[in-house]
Protein backbone atom coordinates (compact mmCIF):
# COMPACT_ATOMS: atom_id res chain seq x y z
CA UNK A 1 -37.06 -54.11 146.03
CA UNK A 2 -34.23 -52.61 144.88
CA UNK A 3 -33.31 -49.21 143.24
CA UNK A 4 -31.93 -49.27 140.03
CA UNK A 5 -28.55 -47.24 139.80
CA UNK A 6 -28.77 -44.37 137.22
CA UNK A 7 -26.15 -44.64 134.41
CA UNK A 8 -25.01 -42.37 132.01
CA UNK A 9 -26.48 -43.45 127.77
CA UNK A 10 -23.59 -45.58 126.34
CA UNK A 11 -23.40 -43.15 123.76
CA UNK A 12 -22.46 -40.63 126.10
CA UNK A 13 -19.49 -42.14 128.22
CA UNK A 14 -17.70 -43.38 124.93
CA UNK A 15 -18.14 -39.49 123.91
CA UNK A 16 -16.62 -37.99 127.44
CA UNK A 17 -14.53 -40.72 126.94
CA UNK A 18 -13.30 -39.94 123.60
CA UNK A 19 -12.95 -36.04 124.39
CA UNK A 20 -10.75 -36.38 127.63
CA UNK A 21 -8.70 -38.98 125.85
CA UNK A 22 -7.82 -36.53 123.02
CA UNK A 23 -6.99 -33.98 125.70
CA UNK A 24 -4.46 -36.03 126.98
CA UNK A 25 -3.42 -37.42 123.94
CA UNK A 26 -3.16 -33.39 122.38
CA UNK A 27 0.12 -32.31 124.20
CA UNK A 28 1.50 -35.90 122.43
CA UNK A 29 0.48 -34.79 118.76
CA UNK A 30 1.65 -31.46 118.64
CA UNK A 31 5.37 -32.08 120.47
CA UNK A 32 5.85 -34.92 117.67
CA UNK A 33 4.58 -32.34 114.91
CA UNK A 34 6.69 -29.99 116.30
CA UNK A 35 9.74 -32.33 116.57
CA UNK A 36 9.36 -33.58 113.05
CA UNK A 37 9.26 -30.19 111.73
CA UNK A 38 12.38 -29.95 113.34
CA UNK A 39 13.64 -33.10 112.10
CA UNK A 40 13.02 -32.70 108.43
CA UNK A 41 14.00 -29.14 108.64
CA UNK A 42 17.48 -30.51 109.49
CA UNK A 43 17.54 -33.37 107.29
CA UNK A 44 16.51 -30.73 104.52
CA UNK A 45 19.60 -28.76 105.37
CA UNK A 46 21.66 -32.14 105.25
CA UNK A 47 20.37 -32.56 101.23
CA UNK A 48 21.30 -28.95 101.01
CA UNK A 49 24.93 -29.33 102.26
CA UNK A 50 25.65 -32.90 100.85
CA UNK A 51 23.84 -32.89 97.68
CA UNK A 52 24.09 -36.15 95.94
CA UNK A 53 24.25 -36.38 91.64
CA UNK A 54 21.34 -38.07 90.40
CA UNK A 55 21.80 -42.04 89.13
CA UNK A 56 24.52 -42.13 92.15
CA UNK A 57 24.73 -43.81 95.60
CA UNK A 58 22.59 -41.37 97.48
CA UNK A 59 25.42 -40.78 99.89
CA UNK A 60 23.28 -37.99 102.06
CA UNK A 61 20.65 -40.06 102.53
CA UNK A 62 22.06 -43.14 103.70
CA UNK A 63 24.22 -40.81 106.20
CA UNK A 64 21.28 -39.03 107.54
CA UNK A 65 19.69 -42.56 108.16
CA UNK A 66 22.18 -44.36 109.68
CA UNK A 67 23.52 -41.24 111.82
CA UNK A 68 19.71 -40.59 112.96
CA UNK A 69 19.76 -44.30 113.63
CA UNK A 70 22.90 -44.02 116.02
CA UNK A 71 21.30 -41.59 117.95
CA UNK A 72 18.30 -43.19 118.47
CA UNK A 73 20.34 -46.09 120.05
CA UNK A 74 22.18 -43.69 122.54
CA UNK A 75 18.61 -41.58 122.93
CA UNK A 76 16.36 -44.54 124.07
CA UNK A 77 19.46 -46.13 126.49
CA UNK A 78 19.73 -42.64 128.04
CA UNK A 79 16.03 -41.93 128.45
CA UNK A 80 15.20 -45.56 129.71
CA UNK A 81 18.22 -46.40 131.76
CA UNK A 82 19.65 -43.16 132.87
CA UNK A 83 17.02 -41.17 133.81
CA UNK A 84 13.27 -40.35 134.20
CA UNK A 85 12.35 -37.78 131.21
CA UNK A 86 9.58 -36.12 130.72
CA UNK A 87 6.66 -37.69 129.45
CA UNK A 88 6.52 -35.51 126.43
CA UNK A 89 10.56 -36.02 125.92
CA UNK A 90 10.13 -38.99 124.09
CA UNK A 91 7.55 -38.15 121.78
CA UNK A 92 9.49 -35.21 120.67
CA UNK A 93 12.93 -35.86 120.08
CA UNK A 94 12.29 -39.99 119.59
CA UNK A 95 9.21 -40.14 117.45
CA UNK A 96 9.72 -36.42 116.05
CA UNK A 97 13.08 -35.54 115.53
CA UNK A 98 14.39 -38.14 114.83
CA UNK A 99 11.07 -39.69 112.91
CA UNK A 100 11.31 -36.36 110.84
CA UNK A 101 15.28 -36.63 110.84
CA UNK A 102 15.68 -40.26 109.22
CA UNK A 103 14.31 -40.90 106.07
CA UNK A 104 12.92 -44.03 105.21
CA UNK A 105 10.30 -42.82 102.49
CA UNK A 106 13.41 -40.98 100.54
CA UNK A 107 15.68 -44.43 101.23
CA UNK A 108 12.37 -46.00 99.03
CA UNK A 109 11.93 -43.06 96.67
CA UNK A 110 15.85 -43.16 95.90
CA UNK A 111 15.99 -47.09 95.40
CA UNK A 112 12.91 -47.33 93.13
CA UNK A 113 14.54 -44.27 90.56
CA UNK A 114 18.00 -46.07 91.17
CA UNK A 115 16.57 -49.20 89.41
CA UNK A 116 14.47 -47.16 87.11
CA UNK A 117 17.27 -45.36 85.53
CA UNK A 118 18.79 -48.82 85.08
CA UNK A 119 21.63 -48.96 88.01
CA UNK A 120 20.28 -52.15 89.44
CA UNK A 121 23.69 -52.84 90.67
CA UNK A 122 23.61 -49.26 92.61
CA UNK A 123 19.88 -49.80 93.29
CA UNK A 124 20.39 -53.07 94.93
CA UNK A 125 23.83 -51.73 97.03
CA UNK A 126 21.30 -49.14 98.36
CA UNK A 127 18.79 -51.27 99.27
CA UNK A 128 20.47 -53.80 101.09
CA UNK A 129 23.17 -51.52 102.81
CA UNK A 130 20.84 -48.81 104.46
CA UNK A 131 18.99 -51.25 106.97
CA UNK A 132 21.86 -52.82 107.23
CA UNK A 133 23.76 -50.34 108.48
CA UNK A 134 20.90 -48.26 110.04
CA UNK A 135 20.09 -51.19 112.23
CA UNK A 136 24.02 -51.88 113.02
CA UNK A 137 24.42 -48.09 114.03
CA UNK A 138 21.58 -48.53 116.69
CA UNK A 139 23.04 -51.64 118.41
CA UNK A 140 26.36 -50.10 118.21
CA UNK A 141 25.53 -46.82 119.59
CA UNK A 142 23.42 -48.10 122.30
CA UNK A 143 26.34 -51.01 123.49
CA UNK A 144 28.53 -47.98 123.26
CA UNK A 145 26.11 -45.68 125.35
CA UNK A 146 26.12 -48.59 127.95
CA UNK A 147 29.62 -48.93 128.08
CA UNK A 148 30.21 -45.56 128.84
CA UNK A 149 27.60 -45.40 131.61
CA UNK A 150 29.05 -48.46 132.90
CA UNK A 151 32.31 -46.55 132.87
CA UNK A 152 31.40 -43.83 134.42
CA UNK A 153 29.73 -45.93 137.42
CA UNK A 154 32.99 -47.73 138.02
């Protein structure tokens, strides 16, 4: 005969499951809440600085995207090839800053009231050159970042 082992209700593992998964999910959230509030705070104070004329090439915009987009390149070779960060380092300054920093919802916002207020051939510059250049700015700034490491080894 043989004893039966004594388990815990399904019910409650997935709910001890669910609660120590949020605590170690927690520190994650708030250091990429944090980061983004840093992120669009400084993107905010980009708009402020460059301010760009309705029905024009939004000129601030583009350069906070593709100058976040650079440093994410150099960011993610540095913290993946260079050395061991922090486990929270990532979330915050990757996903946070630099999530909050670039602007992808404004490059959207700023296309659709470029071809609303009839500059489709502005509109259509926009559209095509931002992920264009956003996604050139990461490969170059990341070949760069290797270069120099690769440099500096020699």
């Amino acid at each position: 005969m043989t004893v039966p082992r004594t388990r815990r209700p399904r019910g409650l593992r997935a709910a001890v499951r669910r609660r120590s998964g949020w605590r170690a999910q927690a520190p994650v959230v708030a250091v990429v809440a944090l980061g983004g509030g840093t992120g669009a705070a400084a993107r905010y104070a980009a708009a402020l600085w460059w301010p760009t004329q309705s029905g024009t090439f939004p000129w601030t915009t583009f350069g906070v995207n593709v100058a976040g987009c650079a440093v994410i390149g150099v960011f993610m070779v540095v913290s993946t090839e260079v050395w061991t960060a922090h486990r929270l380092v990532r979330p915050f300054f990757g996903t946070g800053v630099l999530g909050g920093f670039t602007t992808f919802s404004t490059y959207a916002v700023d296309t659709r009231t470029l071809f609303a207020d009839g500059r489709v051939p502005t509109g259509l510059a926009y559209l095509a050159a931002t992920p264009l250049a956003a996604l050139t700015a990461v490969w170059l700034a990341a070949r760069a970042a290797r270069r120099v490491l690769k440099w500096r080894q020699s």
